[in-house]
N, C-alpha and C. Protein backbone atom coordinates (compact mmCIF):
# COMPACT_ATOMS: atom_id res chain seq x y z
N UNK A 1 0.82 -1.19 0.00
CA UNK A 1 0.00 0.00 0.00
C UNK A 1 0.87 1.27 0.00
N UNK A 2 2.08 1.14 0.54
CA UNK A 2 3.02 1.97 0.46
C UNK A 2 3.46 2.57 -0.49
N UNK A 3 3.69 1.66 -1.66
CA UNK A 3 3.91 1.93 -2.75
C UNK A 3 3.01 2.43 -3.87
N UNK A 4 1.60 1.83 -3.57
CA UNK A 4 0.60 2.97 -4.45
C UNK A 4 0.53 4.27 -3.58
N UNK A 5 0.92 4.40 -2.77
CA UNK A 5 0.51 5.81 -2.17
C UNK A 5 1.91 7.03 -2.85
N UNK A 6 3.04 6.39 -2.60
CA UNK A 6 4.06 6.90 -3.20
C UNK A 6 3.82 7.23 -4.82
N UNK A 7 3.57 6.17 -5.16
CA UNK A 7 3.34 6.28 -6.79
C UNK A 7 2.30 7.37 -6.88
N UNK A 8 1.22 7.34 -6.67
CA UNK A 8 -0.36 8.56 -6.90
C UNK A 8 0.63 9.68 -6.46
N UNK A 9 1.59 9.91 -5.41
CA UNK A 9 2.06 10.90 -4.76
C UNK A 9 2.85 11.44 -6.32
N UNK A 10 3.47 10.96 -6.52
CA UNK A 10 4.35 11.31 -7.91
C UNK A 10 3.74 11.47 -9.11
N UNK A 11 2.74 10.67 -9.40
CA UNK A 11 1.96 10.71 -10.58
C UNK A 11 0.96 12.43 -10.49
N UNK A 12 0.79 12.15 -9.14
CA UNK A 12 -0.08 14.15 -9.01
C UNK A 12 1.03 15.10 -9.06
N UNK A 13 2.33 15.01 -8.82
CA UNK A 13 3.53 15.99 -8.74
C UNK A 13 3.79 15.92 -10.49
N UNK A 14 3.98 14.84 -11.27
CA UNK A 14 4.13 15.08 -12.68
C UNK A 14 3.09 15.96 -13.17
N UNK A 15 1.95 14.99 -13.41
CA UNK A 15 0.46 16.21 -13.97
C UNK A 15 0.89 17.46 -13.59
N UNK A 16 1.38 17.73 -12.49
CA UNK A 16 1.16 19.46 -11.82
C UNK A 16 2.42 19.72 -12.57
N UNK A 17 3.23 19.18 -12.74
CA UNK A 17 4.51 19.35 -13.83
C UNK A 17 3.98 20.11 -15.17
N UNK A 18 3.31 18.76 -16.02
CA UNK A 18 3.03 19.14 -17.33
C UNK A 18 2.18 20.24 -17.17
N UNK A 19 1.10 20.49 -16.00
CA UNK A 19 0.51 21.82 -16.53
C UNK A 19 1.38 23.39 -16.14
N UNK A 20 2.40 22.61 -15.08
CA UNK A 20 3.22 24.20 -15.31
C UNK A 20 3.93 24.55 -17.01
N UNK A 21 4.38 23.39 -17.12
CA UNK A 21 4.78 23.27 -18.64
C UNK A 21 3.82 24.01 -19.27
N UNK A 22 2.59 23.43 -19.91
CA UNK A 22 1.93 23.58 -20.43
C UNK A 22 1.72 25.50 -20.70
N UNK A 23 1.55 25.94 -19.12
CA UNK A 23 1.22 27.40 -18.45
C UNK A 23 2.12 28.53 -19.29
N UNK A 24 3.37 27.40 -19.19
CA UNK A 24 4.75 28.62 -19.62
C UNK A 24 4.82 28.87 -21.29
N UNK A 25 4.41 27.49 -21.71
CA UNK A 25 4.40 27.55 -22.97
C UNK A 25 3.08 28.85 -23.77
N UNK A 26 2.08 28.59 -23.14
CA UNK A 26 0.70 29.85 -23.35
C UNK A 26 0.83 30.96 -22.95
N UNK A 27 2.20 31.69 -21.87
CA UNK A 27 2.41 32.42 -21.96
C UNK A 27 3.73 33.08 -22.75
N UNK A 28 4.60 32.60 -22.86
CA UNK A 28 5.40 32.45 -23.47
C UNK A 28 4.81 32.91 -25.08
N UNK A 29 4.21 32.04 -25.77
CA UNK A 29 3.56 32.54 -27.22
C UNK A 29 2.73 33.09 -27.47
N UNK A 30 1.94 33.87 -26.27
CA UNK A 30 1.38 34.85 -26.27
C UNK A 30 2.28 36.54 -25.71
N UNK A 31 2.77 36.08 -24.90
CA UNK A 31 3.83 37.72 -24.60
C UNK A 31 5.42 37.55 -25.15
N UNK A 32 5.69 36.62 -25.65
CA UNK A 32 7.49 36.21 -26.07
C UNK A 32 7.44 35.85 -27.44
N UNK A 33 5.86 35.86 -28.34
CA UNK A 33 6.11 34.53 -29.64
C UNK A 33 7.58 35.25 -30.58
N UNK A 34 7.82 36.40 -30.61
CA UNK A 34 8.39 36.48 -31.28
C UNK A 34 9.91 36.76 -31.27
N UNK A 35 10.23 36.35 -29.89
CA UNK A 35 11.79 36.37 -29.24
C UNK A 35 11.84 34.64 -28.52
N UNK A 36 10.48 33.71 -28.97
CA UNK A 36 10.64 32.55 -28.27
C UNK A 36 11.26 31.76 -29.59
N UNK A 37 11.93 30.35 -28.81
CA UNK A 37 12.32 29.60 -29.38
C UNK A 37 11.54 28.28 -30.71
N UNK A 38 9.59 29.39 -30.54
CA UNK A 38 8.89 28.79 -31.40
C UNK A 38 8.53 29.45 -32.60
N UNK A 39 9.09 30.55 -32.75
CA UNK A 39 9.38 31.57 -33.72
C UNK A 39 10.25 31.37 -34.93
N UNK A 40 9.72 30.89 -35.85
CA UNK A 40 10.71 30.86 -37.51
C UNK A 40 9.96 31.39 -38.56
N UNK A 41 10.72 32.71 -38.40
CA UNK A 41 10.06 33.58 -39.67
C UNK A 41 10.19 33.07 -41.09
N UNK A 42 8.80 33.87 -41.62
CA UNK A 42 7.86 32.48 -42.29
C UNK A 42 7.79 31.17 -42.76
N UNK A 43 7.97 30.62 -41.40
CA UNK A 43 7.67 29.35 -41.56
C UNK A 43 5.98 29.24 -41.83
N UNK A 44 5.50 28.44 -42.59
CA UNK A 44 4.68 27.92 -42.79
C UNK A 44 3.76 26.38 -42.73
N UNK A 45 2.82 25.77 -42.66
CA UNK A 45 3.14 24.50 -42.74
C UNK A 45 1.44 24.26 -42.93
N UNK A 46 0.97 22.86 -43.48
CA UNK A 46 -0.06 22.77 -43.35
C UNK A 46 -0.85 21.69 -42.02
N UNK A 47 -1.76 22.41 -40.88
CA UNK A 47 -1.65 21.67 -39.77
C UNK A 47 -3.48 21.79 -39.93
N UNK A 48 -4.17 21.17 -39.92
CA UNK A 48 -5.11 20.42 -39.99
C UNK A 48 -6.73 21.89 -41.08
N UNK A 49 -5.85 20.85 -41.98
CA UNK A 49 -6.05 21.44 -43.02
C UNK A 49 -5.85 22.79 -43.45
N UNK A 50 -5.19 24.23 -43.05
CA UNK A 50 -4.85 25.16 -43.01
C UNK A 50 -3.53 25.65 -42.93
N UNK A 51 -2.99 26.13 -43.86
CA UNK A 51 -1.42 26.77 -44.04
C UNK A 51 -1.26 27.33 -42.79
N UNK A 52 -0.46 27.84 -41.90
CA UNK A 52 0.14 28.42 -40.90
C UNK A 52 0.99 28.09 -39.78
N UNK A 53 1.85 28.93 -39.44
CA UNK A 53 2.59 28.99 -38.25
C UNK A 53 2.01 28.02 -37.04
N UNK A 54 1.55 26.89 -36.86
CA UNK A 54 1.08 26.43 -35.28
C UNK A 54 1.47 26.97 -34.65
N UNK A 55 2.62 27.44 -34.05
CA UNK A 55 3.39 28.12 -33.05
C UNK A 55 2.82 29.31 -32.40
N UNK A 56 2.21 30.23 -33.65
CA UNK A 56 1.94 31.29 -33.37
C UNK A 56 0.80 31.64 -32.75
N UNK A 57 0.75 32.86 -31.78
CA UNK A 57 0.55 33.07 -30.70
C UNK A 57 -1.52 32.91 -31.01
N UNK A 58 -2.14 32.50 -30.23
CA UNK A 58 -3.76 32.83 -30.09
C UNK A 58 -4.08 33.63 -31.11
N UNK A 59 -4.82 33.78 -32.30
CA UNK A 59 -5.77 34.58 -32.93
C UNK A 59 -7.32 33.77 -33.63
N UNK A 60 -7.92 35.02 -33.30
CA UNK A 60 -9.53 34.49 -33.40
C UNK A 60 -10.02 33.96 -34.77
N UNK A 61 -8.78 34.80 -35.69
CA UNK A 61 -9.48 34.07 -37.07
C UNK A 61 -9.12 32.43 -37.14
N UNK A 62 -8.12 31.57 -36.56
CA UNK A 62 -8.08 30.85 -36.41
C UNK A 62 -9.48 29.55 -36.35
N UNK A 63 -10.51 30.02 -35.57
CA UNK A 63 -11.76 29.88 -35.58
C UNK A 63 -12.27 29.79 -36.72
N UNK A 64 -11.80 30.72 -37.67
CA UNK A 64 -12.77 30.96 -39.00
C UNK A 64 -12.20 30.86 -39.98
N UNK A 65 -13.23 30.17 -41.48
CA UNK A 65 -12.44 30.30 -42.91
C UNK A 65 -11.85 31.48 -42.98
N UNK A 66 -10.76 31.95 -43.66
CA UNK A 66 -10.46 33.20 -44.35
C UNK A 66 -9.91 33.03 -45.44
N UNK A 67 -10.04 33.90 -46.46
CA UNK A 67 -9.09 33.93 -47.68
C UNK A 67 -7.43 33.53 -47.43
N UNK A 68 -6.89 33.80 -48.24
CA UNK A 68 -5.51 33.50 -48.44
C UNK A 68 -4.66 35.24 -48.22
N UNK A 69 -5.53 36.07 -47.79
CA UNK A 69 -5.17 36.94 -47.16
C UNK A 69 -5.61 37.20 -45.74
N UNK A 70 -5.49 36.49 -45.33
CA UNK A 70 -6.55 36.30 -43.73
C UNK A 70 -7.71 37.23 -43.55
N UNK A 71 -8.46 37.37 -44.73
CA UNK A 71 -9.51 38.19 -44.31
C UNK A 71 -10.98 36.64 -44.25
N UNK A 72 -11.56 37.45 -43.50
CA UNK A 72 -12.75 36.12 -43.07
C UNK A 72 -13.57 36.31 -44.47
N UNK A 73 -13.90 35.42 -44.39
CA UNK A 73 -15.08 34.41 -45.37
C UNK A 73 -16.44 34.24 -45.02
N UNK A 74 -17.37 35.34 -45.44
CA UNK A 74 -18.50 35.19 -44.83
C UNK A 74 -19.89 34.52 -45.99
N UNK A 75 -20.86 34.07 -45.15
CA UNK A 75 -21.43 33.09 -45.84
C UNK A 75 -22.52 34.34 -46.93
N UNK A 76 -23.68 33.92 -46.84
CA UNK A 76 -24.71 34.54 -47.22
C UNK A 76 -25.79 35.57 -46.83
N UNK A 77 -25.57 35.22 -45.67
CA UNK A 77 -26.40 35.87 -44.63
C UNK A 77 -25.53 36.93 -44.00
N UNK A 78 -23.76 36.77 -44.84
CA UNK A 78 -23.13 37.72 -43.55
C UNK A 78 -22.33 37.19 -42.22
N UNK A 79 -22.51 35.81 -41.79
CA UNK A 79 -21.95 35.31 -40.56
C UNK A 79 -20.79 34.70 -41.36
N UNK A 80 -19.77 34.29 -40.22
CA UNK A 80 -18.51 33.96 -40.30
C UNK A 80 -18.83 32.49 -40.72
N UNK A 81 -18.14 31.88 -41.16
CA UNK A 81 -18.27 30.44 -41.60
C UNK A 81 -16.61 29.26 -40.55
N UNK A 82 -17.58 28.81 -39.75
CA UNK A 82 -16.57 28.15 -38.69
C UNK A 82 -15.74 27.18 -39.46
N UNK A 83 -14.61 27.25 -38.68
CA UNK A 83 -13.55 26.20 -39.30
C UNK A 83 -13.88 24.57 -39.02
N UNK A 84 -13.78 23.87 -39.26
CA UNK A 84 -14.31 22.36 -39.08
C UNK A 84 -13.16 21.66 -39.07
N UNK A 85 -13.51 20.57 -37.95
CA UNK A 85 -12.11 19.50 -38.01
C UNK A 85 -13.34 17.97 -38.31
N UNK A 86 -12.56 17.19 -39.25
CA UNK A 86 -13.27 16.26 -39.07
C UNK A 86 -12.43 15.34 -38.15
N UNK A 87 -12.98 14.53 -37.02
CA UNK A 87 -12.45 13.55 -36.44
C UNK A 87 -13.60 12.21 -36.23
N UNK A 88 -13.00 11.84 -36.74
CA UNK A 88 -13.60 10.11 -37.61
C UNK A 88 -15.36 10.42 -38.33
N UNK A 89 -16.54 10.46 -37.95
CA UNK A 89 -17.24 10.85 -38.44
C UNK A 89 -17.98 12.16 -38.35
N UNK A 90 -17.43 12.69 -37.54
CA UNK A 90 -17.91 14.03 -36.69
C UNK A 90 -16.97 15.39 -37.35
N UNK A 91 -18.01 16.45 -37.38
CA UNK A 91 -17.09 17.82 -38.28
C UNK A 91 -17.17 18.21 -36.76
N UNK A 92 -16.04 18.86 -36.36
CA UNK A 92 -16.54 20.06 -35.22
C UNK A 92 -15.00 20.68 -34.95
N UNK A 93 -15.94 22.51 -34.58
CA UNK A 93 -14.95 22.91 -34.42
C UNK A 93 -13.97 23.33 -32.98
N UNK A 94 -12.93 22.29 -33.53
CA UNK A 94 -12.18 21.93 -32.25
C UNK A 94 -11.18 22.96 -31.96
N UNK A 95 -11.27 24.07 -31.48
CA UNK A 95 -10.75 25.11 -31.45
C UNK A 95 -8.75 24.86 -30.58
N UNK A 96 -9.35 23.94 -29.51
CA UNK A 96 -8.03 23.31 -29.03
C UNK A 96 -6.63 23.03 -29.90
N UNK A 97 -7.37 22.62 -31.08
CA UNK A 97 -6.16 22.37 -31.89
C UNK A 97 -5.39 23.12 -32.74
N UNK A 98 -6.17 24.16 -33.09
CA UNK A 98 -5.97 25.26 -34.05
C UNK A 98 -5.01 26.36 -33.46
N UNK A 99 -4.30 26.08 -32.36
CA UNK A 99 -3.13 27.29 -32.15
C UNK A 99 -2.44 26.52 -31.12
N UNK A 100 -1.21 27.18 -30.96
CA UNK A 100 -0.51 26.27 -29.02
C UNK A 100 -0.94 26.62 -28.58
N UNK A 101 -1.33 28.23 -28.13
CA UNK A 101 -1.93 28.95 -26.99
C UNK A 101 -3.89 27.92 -26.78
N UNK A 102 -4.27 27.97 -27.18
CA UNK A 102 -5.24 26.83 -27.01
C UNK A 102 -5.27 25.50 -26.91
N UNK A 103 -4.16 24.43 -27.36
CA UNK A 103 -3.74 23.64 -27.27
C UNK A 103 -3.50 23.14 -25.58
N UNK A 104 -2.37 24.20 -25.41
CA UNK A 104 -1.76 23.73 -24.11
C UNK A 104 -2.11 24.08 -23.03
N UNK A 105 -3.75 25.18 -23.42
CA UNK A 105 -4.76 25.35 -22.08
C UNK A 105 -5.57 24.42 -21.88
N UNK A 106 -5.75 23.24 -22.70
CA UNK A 106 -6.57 22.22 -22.73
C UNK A 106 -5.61 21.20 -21.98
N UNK A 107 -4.61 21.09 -22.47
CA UNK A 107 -3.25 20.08 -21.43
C UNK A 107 -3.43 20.51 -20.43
N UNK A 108 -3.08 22.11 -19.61
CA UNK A 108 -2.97 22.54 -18.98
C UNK A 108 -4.26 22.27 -17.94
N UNK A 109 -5.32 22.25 -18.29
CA UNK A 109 -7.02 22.14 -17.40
C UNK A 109 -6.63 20.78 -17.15
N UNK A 110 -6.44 19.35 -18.40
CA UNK A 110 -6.43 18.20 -18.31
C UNK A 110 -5.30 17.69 -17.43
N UNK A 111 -4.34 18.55 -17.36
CA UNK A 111 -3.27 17.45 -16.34
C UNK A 111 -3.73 18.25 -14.84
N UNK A 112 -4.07 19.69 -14.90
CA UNK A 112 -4.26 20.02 -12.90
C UNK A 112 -5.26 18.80 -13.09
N UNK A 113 -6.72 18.87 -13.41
CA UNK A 113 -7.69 17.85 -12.84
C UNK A 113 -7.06 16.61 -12.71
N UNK A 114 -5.81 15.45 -13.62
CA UNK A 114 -5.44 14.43 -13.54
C UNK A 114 -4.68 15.07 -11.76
N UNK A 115 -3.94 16.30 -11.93
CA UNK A 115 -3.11 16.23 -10.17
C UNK A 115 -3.96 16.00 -9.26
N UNK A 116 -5.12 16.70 -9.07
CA UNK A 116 -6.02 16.50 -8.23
C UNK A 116 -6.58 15.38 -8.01
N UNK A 117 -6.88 14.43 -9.04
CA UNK A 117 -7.54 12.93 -8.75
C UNK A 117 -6.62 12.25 -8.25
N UNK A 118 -5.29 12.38 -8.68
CA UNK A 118 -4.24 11.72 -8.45
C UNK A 118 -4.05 12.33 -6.64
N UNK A 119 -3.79 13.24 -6.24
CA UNK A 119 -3.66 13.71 -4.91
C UNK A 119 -5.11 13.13 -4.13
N UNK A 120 -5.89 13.03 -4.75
CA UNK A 120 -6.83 12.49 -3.82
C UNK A 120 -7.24 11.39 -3.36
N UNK A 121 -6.25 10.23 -4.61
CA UNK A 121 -6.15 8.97 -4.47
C UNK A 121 -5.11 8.50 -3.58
N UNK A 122 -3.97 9.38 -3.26
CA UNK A 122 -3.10 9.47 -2.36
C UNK A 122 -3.72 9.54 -0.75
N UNK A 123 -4.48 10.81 -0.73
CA UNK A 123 -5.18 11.12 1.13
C UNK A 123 -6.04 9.81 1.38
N UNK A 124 -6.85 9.17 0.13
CA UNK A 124 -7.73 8.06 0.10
C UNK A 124 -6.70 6.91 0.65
N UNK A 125 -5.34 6.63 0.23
CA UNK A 125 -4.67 5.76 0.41
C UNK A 125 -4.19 5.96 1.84
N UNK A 126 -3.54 7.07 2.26
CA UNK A 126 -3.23 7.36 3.30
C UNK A 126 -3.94 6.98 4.56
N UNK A 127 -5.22 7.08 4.25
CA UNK A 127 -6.43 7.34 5.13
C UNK A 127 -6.90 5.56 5.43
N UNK A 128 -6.99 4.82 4.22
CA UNK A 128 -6.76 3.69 4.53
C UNK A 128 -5.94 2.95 5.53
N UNK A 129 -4.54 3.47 5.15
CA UNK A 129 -3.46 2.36 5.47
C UNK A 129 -3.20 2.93 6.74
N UNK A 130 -3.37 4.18 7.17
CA UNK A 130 -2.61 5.31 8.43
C UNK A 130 -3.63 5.79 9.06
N UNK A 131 -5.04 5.73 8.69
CA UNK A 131 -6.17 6.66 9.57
C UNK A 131 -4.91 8.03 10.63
N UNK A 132 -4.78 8.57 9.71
CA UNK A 132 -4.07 9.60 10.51
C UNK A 132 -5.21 10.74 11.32
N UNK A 133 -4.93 11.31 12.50
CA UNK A 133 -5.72 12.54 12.74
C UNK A 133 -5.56 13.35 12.22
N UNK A 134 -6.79 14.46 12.55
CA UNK A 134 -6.79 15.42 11.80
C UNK A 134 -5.74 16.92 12.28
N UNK A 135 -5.12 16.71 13.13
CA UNK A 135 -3.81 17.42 12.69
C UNK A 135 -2.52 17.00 11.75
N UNK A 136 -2.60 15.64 11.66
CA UNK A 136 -1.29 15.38 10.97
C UNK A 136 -2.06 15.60 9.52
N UNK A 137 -3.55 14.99 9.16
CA UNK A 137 -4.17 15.69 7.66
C UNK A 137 -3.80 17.52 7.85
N UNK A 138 -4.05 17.98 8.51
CA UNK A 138 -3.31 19.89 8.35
C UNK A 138 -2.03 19.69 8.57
N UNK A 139 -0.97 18.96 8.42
CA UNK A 139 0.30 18.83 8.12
C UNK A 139 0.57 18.55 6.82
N UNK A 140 0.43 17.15 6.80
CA UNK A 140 0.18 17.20 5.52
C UNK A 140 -0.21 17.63 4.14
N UNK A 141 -1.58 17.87 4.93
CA UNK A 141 -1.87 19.44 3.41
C UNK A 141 -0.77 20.69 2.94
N UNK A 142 -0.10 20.72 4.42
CA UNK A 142 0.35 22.08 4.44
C UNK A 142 1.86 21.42 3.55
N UNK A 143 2.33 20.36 3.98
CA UNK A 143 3.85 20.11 3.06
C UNK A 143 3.17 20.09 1.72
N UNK A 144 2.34 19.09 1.45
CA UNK A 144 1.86 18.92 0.06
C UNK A 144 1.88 19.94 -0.69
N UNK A 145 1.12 21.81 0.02
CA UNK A 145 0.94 22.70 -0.69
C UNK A 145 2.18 23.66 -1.32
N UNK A 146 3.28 23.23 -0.39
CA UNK A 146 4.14 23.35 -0.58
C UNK A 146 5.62 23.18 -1.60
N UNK A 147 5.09 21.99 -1.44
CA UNK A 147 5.75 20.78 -2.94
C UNK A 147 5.27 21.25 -4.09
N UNK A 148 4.18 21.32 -3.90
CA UNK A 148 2.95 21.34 -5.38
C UNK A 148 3.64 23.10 -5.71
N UNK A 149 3.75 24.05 -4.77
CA UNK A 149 3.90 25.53 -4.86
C UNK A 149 5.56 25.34 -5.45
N UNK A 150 6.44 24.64 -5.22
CA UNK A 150 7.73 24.34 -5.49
C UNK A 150 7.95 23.93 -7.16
N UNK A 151 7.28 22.34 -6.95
CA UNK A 151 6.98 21.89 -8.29
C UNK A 151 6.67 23.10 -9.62
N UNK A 152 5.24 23.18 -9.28
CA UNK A 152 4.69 24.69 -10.03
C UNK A 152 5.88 25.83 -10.51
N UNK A 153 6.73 26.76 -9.63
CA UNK A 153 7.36 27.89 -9.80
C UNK A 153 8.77 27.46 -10.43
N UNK A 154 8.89 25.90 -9.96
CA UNK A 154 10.09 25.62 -10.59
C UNK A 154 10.18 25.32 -12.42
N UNK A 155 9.24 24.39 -12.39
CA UNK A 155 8.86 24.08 -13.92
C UNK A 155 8.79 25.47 -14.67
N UNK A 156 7.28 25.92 -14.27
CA UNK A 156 6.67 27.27 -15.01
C UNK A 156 8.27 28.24 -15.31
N UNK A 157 8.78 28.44 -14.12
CA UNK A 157 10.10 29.90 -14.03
C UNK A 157 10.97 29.35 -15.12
N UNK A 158 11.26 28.24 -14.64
CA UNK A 158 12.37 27.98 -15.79
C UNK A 158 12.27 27.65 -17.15
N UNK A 159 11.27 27.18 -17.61
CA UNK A 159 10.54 27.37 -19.22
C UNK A 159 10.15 29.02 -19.43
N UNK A 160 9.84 29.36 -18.83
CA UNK A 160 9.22 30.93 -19.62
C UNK A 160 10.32 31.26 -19.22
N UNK A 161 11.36 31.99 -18.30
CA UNK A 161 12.51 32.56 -18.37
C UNK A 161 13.70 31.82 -18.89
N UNK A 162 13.90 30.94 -19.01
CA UNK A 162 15.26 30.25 -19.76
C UNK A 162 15.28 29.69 -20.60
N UNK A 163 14.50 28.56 -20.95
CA UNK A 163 14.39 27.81 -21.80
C UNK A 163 13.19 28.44 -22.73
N UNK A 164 12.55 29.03 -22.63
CA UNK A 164 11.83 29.08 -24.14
C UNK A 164 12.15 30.20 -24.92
N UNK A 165 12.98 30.81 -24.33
CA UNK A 165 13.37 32.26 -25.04
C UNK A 165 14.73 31.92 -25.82
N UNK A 166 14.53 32.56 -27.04
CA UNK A 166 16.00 32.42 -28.20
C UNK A 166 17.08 33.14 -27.57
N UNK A 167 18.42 32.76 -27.62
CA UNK A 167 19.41 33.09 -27.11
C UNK A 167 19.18 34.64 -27.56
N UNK A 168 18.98 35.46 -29.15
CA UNK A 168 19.14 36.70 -29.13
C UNK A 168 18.03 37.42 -27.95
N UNK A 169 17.08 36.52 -27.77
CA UNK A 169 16.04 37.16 -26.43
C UNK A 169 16.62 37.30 -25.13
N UNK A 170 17.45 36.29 -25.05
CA UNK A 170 17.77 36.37 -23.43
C UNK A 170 18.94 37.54 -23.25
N UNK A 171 19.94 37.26 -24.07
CA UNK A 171 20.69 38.29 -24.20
C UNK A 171 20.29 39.94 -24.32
N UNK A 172 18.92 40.42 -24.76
CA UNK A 172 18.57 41.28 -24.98
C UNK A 172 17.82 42.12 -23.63
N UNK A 173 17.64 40.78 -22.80
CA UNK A 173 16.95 40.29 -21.88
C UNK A 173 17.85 41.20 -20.66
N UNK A 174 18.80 40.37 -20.71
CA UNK A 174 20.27 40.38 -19.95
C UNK A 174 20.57 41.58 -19.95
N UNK A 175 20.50 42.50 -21.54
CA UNK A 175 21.29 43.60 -21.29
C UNK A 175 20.52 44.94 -20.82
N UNK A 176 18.63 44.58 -20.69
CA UNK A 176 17.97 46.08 -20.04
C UNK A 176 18.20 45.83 -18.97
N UNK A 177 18.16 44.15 -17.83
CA UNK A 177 18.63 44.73 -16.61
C UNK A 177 19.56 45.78 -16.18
């Protein structure tokens, strides 16, 4: 029992990992896209069904047909005409996929809720094997929040400040301090 409790313990510290990941990356290509390391001027590419940059930062036409000059494509009536993904028999528009900055807020929601089930399968285990009182549960919470606050600032800080920024960024970075 020891060992599933350890394991859930780690498996909720990763999830809380990938969504700091996730966090740094959506901010990062929304306030850095163009000093980050996901930046290659004009790059192009075709990513589900549409020419463009994936990398690049959140925009709404993304959502919508547009010409080959990104101006929108409106139907008959005047309304925007939504972008469609087909996935196996179903059209819909899956907005998640159509940029990183949406992408990795969907990782980001999906791995905290996996930390949380995962942390709760841990106190469940605990509670089993240790019936601890309820001061050592307010101990516990309190290291846990701690770890999790550690985990979090460590991942997130060091992807958005070091690692996702292009060396001419950091350096540029370096020299307004």
């Amino acid at each position: 029992m020891i060992f599933l409790i350890i394991l859930f313990f780690c498996l909720s510290l990763i999830a809380l990992g990938v969504a700091a990941y996730s966090s740094a990356v959506q901010d990062t290509v929304l306030h850095h896209f163009a000093s980050s390391i996901y930046y290659k001027f004009g790059t192009k590419k075709l990513v589900f069904g549409f020419a463009w940059n994936w990398w690049f930062r959140s925009d709404w036409k993304n959502k919508w047909i547009t010409d080959e000059n990104g101006k929108l494509i409106l139907d008959e009536n005047d309304n925007r005409i939504p972008r469609l993904t087909k996935i196996l028999f179903w059209e819909l528009q899956a907005v998640q996929l159509y940029d990183a900055w949406h992408f990795f807020k969907m990782l980001k929601i999906g791995m905290n809720i996996l930390a949380d089930i995962f942390a709760s399968v841990t106190a469940v285990l605990i509670a089993l094997t240790f019936s601890p009182s309820l001061l050592v549960w307010l101990i516990l919470a309190i290291i846990y929040f701690i770890i999790q606050a550690f985990v979090w600032n460590y991942i997130f800080n060091n992807n958005y400040n070091n690692w996702m920024l292009s060396k001419v960024a950091k350096t540029t970075l370096e020299f307004k301090r």
